[in-house]
Protein backbone atom coordinates (compact mmCIF):
# COMPACT_ATOMS: atom_id res chain seq x y z
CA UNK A 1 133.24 160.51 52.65
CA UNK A 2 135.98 160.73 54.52
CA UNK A 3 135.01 159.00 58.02
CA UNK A 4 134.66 155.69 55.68
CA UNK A 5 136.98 156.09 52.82
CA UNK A 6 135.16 156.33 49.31
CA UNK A 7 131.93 155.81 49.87
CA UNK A 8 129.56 158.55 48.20
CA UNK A 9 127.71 160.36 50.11
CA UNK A 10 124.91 161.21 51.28
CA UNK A 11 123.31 157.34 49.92
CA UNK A 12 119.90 157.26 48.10
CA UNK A 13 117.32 156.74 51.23
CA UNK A 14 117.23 153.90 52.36
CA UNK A 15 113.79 152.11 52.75
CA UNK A 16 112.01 149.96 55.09
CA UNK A 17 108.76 148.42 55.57
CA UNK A 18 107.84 151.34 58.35
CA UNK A 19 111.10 153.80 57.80
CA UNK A 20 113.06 155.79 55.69
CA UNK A 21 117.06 156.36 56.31
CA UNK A 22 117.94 159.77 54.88
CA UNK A 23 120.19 162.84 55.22
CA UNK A 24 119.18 165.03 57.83
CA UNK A 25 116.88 168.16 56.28
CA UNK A 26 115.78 171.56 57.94
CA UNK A 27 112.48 169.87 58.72
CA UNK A 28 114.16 167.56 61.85
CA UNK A 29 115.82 170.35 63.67
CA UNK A 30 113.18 170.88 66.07
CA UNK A 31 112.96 166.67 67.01
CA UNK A 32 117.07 166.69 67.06
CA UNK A 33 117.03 169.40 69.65
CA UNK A 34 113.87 166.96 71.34
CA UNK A 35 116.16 164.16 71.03
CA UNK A 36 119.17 165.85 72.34
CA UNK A 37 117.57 167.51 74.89
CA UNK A 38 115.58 163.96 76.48
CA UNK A 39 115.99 163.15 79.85
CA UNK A 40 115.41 159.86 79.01
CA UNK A 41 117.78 159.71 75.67
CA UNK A 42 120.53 161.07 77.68
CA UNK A 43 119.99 158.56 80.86
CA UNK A 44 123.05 156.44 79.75
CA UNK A 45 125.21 158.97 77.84
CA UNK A 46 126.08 161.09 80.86
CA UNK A 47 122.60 163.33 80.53
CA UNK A 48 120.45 165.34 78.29
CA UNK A 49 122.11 168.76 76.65
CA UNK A 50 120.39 171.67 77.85
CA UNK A 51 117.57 172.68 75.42
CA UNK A 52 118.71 176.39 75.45
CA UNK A 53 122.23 175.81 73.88
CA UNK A 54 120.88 173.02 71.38
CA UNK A 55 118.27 175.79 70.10
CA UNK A 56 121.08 177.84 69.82
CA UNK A 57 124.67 176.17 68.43
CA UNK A 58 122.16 173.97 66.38
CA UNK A 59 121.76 175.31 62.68
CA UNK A 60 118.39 175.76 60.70
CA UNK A 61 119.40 172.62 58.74
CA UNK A 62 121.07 169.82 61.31
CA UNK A 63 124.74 168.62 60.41
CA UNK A 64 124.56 166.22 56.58
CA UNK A 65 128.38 164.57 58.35
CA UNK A 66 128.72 161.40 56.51
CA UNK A 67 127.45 158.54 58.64
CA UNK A 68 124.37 160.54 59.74
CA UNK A 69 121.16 158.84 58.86
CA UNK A 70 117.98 160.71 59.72
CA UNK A 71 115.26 157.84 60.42
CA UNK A 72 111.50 159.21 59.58
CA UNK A 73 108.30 157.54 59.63
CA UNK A 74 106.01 158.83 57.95
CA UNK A 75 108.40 162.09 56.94
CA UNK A 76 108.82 162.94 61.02
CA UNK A 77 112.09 162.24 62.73
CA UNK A 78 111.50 159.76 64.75
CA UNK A 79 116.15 158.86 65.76
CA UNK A 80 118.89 159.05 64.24
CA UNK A 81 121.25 156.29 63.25
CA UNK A 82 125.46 157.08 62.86
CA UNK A 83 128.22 154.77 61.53
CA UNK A 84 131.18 156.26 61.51
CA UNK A 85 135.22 155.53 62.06
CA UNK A 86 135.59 156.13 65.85
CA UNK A 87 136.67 159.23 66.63
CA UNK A 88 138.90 158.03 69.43
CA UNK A 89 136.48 158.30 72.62
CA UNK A 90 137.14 154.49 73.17
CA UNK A 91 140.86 153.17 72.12
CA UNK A 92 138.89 149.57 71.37
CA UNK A 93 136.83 151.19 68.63
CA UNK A 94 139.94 153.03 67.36
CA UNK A 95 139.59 153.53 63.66
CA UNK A 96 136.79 151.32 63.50
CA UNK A 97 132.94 152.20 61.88
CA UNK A 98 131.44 152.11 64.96
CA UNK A 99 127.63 151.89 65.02
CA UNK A 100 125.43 154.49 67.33
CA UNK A 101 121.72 155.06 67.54
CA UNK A 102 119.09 157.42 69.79
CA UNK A 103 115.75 157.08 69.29
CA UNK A 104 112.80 159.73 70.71
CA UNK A 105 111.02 158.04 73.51
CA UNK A 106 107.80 158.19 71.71
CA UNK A 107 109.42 155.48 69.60
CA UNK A 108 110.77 153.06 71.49
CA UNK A 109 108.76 149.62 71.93
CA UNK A 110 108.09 149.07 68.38
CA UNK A 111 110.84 147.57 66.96
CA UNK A 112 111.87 150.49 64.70
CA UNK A 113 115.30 151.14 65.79
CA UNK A 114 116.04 147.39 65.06
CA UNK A 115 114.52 147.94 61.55
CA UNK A 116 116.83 151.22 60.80
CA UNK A 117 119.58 149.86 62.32
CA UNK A 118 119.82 146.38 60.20
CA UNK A 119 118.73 148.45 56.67
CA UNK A 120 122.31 150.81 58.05
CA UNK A 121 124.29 147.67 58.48
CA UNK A 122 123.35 146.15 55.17
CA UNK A 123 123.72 149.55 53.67
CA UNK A 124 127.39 149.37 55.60
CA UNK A 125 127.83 145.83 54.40
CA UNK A 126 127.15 146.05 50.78
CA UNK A 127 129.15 149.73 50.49
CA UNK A 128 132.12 148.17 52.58
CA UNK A 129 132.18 144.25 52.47
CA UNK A 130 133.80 142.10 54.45
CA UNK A 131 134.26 145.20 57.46
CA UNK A 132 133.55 144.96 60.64
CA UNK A 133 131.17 147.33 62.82
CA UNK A 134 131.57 148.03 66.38
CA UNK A 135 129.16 149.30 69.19
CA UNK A 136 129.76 150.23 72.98
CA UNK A 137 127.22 150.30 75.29
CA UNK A 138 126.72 150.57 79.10
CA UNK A 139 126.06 147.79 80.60
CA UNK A 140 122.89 148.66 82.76
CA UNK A 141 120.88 150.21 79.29
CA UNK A 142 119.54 146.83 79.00
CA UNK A 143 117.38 148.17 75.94
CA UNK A 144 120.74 148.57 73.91
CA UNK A 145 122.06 145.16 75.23
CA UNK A 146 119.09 143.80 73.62
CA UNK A 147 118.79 145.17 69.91
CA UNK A 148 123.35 144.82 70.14
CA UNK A 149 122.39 141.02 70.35
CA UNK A 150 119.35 141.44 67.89
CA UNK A 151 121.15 142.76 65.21
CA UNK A 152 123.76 139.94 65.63
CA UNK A 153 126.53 141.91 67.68
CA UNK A 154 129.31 139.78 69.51
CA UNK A 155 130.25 140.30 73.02
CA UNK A 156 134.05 141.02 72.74
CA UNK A 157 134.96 142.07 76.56
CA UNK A 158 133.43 144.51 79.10
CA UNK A 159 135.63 147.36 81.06
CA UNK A 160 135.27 150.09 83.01
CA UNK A 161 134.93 154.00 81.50
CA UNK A 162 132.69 157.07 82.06
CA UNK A 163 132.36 155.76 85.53
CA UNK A 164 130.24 152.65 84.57
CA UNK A 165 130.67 148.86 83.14
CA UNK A 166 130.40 148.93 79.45
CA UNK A 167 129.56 146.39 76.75
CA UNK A 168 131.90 146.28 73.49
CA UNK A 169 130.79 143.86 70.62
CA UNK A 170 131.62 143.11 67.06
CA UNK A 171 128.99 142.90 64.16
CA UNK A 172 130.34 141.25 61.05
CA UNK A 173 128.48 141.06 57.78
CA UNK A 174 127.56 137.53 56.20
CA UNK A 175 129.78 135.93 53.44
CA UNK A 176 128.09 135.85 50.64
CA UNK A 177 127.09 132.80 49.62
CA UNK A 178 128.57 130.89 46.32
């Protein structure tokens, strides 16, 4: 994997109490177009794609890029969590594994992309210890605010891009203990 040096991939799922973390499969195409295509997904990352061109650029079996974790309960996508070097699109997260999640809207309120997203970071932590993780975040998407501090992100500095105030923070995994 090249987006974060030697780690093999895709991983074995990963398992929760509710979830499973997994490569994406021909059965979530039709919830990653759903996803894609939300209204209210797309409220804070400058809008929804239009259905019509995500049914069809989008191939029978969604992308396996490394960093890509399908998150299913009960074998249906319900999001989709990435960690991945930055691909530039911020020169703060430059190089960095930066951390990104969407969830559908049928699944938000239960506390499963908190779940997914701390079984990825301990995934990250254990396949690259000691590394940092970043996340950006616009300010006024108060529901990503919320699980950033959750999951134990730091607020390093706020700025102005994309024509809104957004939120930069640092996760950093435990030391282990002696």
């Amino acid at each position: 994997m090249t987006e974060l040096g030697t780690v093999a991939w895709p991983p074995a799922p990963i398992r929760t109490v509710r979830l499973v973390l997994r490569a994406p499969e021909a059965r979530d195409r039709a919830a990653l177009i759903d996803l894609l295509a939300s209204p209210e997904v797309g409220a804070y990352l400058g809008g929804p794609q239009p259905r019509e061109e995500l049914e069809r650029a989008m191939p029978d079996t969604p992308s396996r890029r490394a960093g890509f974790f399908t998150v299913a309960r009960d074998g249906a996508m319900i999001g989709r969590i990435t960690l991945a070097r930055d691909t530039g699109h911020l020169p703060r997260a430059a190089g960095r594994a930066e951390l990104g999640y969407l969830f559908l809207p049928e699944a938000w309120g239960y506390g499963y992309a908190a779940e997914a997203c701390a079984a990825a970071l301990d995934w990250f932590a254990a396949a690259l210890p000691g590394e940092p993780v970043v996340l950006a975040t616009q300010t006024a998407n108060l529901r990503s605010m919320r699980l950033a501090a959750r999951l134990g992100f730091t607020e390093v500095e706020r700025f102005e891009a994309y024509g809104a105030e957004q939120w930069f923070g640092m996760w950093s995994p435990a030391a282990p203990s002696p």
